[in-house]
PDB file of N, CA and C in Angstrom:
ATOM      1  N   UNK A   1      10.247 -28.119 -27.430  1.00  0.00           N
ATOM      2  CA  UNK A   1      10.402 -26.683 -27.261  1.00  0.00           C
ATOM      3  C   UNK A   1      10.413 -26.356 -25.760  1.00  0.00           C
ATOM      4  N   UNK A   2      11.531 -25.571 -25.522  1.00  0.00           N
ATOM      5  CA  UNK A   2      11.261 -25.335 -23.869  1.00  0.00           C
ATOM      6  C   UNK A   2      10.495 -24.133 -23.739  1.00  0.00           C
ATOM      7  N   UNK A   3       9.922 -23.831 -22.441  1.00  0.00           N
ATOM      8  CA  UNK A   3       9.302 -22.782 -22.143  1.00  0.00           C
ATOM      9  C   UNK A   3      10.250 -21.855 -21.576  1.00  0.00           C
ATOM     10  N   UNK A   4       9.825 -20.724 -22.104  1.00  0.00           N
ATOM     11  CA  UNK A   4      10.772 -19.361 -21.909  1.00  0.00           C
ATOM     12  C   UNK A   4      10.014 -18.824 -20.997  1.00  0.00           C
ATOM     13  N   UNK A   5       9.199 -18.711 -20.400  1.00  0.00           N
ATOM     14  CA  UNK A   5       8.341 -17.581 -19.984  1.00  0.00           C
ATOM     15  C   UNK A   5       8.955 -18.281 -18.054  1.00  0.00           C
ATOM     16  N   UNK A   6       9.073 -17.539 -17.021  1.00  0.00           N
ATOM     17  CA  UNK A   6       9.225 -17.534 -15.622  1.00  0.00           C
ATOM     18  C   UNK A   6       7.246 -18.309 -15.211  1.00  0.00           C
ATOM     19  N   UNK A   7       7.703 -19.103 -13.856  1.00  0.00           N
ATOM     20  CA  UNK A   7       6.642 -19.157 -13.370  1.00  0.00           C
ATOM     21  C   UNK A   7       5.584 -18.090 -13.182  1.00  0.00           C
ATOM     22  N   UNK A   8       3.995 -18.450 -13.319  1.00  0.00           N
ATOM     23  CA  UNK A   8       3.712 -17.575 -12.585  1.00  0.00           C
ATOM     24  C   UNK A   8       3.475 -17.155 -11.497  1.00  0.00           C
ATOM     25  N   UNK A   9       3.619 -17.900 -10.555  1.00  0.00           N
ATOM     26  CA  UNK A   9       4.361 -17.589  -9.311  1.00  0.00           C
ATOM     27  C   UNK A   9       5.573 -16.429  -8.872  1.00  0.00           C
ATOM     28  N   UNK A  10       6.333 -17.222  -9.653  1.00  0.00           N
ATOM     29  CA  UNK A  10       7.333 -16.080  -9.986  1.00  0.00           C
ATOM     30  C   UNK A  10       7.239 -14.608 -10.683  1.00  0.00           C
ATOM     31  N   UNK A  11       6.719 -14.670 -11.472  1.00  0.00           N
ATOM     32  CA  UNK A  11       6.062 -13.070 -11.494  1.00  0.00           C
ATOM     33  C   UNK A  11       4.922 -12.473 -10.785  1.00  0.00           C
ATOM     34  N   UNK A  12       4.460 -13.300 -10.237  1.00  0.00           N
ATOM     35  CA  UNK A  12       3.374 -12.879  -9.142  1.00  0.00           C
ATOM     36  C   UNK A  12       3.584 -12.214  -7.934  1.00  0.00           C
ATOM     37  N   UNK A  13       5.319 -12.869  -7.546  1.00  0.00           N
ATOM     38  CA  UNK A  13       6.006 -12.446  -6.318  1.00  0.00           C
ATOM     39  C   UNK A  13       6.907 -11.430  -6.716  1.00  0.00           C
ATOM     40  N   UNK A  14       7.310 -11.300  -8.223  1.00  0.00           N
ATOM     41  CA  UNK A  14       8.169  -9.896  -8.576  1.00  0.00           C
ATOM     42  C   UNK A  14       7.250  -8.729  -8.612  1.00  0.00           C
ATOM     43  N   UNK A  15       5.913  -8.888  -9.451  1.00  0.00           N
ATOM     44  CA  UNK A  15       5.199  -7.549  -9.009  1.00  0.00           C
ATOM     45  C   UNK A  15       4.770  -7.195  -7.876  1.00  0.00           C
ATOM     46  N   UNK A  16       4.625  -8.308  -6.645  1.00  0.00           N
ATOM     47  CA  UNK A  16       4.432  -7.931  -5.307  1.00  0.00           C
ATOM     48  C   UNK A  16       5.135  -7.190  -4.784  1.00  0.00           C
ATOM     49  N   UNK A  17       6.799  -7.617  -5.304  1.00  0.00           N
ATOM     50  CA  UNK A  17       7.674  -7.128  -4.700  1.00  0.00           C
ATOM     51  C   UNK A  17       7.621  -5.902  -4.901  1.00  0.00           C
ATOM     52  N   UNK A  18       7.695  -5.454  -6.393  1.00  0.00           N
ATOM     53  CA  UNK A  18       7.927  -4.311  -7.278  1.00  0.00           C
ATOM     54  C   UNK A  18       6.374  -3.214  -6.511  1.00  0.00           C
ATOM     55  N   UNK A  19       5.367  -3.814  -6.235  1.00  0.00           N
ATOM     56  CA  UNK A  19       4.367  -2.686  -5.805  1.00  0.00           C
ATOM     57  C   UNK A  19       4.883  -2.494  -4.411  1.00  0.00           C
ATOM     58  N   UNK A  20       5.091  -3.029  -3.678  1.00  0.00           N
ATOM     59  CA  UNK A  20       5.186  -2.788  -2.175  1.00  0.00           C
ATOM     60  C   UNK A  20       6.351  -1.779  -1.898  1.00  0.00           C
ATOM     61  N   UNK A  21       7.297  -2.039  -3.217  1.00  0.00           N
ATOM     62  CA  UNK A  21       8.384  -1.068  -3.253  1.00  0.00           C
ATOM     63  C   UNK A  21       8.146   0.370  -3.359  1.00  0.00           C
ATOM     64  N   UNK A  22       7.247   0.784  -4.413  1.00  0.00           N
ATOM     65  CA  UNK A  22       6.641   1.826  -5.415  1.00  0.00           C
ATOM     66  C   UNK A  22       5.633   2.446  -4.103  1.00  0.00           C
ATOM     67  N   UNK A  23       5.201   1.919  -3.514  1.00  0.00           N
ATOM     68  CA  UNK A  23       4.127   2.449  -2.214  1.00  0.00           C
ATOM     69  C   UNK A  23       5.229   3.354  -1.171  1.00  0.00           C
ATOM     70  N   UNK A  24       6.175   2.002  -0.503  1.00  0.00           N
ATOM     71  CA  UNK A  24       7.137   2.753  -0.157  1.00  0.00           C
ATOM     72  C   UNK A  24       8.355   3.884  -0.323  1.00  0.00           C
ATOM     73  N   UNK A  25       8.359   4.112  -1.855  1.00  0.00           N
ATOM     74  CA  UNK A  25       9.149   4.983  -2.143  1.00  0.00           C
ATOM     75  C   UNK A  25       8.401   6.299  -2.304  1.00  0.00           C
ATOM     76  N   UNK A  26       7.036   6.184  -2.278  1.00  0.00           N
ATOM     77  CA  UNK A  26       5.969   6.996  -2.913  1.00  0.00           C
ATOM     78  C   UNK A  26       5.740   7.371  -3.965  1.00  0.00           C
ATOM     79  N   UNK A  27       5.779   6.630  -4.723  1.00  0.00           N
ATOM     80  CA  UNK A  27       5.933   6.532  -6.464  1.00  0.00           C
ATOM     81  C   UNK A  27       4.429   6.297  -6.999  1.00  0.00           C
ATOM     82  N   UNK A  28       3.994   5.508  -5.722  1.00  0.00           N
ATOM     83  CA  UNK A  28       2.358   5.535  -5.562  1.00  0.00           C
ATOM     84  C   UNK A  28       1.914   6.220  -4.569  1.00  0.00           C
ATOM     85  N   UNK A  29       0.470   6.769  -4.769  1.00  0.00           N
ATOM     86  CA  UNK A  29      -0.288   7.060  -3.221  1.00  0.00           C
ATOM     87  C   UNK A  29      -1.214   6.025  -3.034  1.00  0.00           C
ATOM     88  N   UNK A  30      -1.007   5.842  -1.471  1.00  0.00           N
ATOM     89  CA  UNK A  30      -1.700   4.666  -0.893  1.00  0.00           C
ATOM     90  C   UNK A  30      -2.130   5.158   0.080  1.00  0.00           C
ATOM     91  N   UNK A  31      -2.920   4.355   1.136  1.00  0.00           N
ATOM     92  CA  UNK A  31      -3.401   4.813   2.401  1.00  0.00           C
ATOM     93  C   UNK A  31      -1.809   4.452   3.342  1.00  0.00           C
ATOM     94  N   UNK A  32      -1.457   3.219   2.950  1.00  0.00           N
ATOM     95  CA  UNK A  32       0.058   2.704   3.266  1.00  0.00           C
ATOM     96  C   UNK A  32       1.316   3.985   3.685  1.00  0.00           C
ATOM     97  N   UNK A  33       1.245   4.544   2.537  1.00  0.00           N
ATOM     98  CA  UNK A  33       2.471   5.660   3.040  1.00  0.00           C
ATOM     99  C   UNK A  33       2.002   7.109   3.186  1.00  0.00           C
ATOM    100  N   UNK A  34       0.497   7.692   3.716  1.00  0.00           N
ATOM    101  CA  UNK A  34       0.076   8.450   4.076  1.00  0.00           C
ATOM    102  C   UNK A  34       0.296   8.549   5.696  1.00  0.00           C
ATOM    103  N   UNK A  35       0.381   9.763   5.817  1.00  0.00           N
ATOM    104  CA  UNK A  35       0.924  10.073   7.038  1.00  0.00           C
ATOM    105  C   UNK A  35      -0.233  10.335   8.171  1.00  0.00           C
ATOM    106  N   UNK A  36      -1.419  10.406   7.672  1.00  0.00           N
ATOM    107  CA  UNK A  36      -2.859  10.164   8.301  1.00  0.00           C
ATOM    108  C   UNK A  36      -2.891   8.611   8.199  1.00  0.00           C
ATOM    109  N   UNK A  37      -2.216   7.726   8.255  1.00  0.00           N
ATOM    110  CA  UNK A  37      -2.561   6.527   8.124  1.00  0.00           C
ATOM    111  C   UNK A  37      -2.281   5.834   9.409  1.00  0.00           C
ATOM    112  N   UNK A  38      -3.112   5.314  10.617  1.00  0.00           N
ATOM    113  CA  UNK A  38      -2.352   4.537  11.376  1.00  0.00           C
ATOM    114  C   UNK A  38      -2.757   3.051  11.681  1.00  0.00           C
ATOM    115  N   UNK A  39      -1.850   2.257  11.256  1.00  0.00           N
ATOM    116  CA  UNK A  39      -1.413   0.891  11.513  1.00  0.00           C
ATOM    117  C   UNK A  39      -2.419  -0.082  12.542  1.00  0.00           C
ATOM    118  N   UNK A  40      -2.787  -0.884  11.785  1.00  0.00           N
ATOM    119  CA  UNK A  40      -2.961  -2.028  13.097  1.00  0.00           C
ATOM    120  C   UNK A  40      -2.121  -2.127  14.288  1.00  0.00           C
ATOM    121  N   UNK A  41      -2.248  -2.524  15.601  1.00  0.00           N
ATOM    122  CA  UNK A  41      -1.269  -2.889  16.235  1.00  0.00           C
ATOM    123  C   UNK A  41      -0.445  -4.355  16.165  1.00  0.00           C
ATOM    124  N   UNK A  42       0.511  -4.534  15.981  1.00  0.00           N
ATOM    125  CA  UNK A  42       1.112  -5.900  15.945  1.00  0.00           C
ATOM    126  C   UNK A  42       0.231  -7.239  15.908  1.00  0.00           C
ATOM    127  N   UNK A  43       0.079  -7.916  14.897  1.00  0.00           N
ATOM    128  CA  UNK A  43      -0.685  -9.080  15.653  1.00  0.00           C
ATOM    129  C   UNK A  43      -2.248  -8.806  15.795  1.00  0.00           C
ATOM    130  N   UNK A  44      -2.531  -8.387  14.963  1.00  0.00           N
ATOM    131  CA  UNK A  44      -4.102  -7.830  14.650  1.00  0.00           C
ATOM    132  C   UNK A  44      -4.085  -7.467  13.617  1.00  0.00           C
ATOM    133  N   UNK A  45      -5.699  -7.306  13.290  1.00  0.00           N
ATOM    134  CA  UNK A  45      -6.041  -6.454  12.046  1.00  0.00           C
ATOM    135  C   UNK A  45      -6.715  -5.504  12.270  1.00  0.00           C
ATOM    136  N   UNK A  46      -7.271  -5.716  13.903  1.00  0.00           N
ATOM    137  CA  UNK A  46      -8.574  -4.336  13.999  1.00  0.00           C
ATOM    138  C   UNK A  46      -7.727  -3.035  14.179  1.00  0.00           C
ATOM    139  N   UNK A  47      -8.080  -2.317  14.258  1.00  0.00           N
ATOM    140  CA  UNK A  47      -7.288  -0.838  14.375  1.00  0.00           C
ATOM    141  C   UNK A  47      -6.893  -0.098  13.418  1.00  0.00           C
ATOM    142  N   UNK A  48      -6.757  -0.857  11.954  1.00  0.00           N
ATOM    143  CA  UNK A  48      -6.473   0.122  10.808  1.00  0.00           C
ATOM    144  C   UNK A  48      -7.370   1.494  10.337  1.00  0.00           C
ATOM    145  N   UNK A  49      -6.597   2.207  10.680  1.00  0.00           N
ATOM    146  CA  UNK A  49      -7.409   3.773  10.505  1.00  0.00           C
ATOM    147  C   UNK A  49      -7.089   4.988   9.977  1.00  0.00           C
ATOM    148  N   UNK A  50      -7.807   5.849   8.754  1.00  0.00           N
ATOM    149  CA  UNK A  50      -7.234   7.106   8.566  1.00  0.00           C
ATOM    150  C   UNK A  50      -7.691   7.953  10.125  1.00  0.00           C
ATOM    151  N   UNK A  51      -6.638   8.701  10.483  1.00  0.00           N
ATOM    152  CA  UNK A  51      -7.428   9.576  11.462  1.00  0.00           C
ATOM    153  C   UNK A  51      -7.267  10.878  10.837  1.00  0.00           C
ATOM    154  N   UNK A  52      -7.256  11.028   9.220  1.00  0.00           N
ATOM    155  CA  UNK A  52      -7.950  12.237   8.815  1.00  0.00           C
ATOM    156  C   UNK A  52      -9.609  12.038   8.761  1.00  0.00           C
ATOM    157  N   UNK A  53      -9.889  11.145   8.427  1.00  0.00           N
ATOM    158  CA  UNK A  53     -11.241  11.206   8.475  1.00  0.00           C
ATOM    159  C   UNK A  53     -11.639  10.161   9.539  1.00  0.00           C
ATOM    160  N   UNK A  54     -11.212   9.725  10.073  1.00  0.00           N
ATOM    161  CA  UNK A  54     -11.641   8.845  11.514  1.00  0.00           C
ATOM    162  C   UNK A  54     -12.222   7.292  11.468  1.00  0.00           C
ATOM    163  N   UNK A  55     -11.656   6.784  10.211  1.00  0.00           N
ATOM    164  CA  UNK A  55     -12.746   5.357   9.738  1.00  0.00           C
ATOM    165  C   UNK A  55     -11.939   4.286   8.966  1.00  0.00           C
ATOM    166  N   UNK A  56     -12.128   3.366   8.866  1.00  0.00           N
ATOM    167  CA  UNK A  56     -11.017   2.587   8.151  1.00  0.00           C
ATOM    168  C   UNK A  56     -11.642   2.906   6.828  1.00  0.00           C
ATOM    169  N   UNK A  57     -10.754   2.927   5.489  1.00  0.00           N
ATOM    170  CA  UNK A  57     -10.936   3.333   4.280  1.00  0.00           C
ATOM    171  C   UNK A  57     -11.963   1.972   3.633  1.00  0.00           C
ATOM    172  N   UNK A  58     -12.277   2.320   2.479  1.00  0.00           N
ATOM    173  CA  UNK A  58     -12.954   0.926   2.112  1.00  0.00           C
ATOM    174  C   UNK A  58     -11.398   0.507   0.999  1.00  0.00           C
ATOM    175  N   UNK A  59     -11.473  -0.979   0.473  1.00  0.00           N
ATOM    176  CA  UNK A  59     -10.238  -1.427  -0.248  1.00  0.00           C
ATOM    177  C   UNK A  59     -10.261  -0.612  -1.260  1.00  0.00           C
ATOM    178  N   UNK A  60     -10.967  -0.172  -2.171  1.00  0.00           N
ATOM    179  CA  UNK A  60     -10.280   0.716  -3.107  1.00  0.00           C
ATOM    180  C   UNK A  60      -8.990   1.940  -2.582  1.00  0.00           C
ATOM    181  N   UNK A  61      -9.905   2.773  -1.791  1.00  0.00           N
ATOM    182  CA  UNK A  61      -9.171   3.583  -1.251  1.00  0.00           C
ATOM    183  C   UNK A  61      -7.868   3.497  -0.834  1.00  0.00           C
ATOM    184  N   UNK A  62      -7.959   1.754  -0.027  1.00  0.00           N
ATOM    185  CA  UNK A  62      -6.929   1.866   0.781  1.00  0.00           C
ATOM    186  C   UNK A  62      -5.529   1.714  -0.408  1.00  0.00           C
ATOM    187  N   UNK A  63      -6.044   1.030  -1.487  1.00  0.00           N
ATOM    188  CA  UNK A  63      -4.915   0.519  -2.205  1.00  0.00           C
ATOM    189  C   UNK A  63      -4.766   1.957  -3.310  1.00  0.00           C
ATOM    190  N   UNK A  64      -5.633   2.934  -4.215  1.00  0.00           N
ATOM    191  CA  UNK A  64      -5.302   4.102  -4.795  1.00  0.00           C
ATOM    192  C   UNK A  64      -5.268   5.082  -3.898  1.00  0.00           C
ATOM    193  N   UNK A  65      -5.439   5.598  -2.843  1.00  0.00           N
ATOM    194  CA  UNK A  65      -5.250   6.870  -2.001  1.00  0.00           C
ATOM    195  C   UNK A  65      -6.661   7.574  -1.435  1.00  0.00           C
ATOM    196  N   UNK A  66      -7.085   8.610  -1.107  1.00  0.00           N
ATOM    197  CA  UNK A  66      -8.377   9.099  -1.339  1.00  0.00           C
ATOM    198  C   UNK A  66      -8.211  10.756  -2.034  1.00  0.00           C
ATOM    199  N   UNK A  67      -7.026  10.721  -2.788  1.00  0.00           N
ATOM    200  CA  UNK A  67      -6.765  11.604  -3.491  1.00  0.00           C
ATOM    201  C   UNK A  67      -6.183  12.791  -2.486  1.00  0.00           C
ATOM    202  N   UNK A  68      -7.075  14.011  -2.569  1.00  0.00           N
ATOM    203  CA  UNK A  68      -6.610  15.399  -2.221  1.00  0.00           C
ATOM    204  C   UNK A  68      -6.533  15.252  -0.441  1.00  0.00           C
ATOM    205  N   UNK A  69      -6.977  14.299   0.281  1.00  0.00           N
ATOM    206  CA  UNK A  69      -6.298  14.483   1.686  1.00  0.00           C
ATOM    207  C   UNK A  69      -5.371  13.128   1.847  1.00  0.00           C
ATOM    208  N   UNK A  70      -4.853  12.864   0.991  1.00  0.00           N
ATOM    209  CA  UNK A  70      -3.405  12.600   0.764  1.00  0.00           C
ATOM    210  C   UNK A  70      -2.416  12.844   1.115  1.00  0.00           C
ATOM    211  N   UNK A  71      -1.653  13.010   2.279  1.00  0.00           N
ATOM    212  CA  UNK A  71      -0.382  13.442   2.472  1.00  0.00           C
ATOM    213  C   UNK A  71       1.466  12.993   2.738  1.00  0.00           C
ATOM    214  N   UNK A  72       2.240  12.828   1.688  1.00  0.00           N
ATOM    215  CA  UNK A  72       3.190  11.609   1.899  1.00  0.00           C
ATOM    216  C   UNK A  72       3.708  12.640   3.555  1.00  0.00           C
ATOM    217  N   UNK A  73       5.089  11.362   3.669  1.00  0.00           N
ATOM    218  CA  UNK A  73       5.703  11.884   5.026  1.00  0.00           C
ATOM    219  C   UNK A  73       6.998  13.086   4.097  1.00  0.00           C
ATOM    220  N   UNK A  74       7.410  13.896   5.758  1.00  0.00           N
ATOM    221  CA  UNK A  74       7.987  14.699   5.001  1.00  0.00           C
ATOM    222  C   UNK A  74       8.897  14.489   4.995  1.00  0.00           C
ATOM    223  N   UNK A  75      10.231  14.027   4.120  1.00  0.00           N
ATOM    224  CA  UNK A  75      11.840  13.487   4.510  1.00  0.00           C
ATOM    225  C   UNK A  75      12.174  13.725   5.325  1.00  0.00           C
ATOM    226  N   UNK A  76      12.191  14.424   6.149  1.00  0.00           N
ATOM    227  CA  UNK A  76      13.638  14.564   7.036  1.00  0.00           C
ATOM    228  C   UNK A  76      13.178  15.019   8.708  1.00  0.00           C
TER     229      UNK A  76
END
């Protein structure tokens, strides 16, 4: 009997793909595509920061949002 089912690897790297997409389109809220969100600098990790509230988020947050000071970017 062959196996039908994809590595799991391979679906491991399609839902990666598929979330990182969904963040960026804003289909999710994240700390990621909040516009209070600013970035490590290149080549680091220290510096990740909301500067709505002035602190790096803890991982929940960073990955569901912190809800109501939430703000996506504005198109255009």
């Amino acid at each position: 009997m062959i196996n039908q089912f994809p590595p799991r690897e391979t679906v491991a790297q399609a839902y990666q793909a598929l979330h990182k997409d969904l963040i960026l389109h804003q289909k999710f809220q994240s700390c990621l595509n909040c516009v209070h969100w600013q970035p490590a600098p290149k080549g680091t990790a220290q510096g990740e920061t909301c500067l709505l509230y002035k602190a790096r988020p803890p991982a929940e947050t960073l990955v569901y949002s912190c809800g109501p000071g939430w703000e996506g970017d504005i198109p255009f």
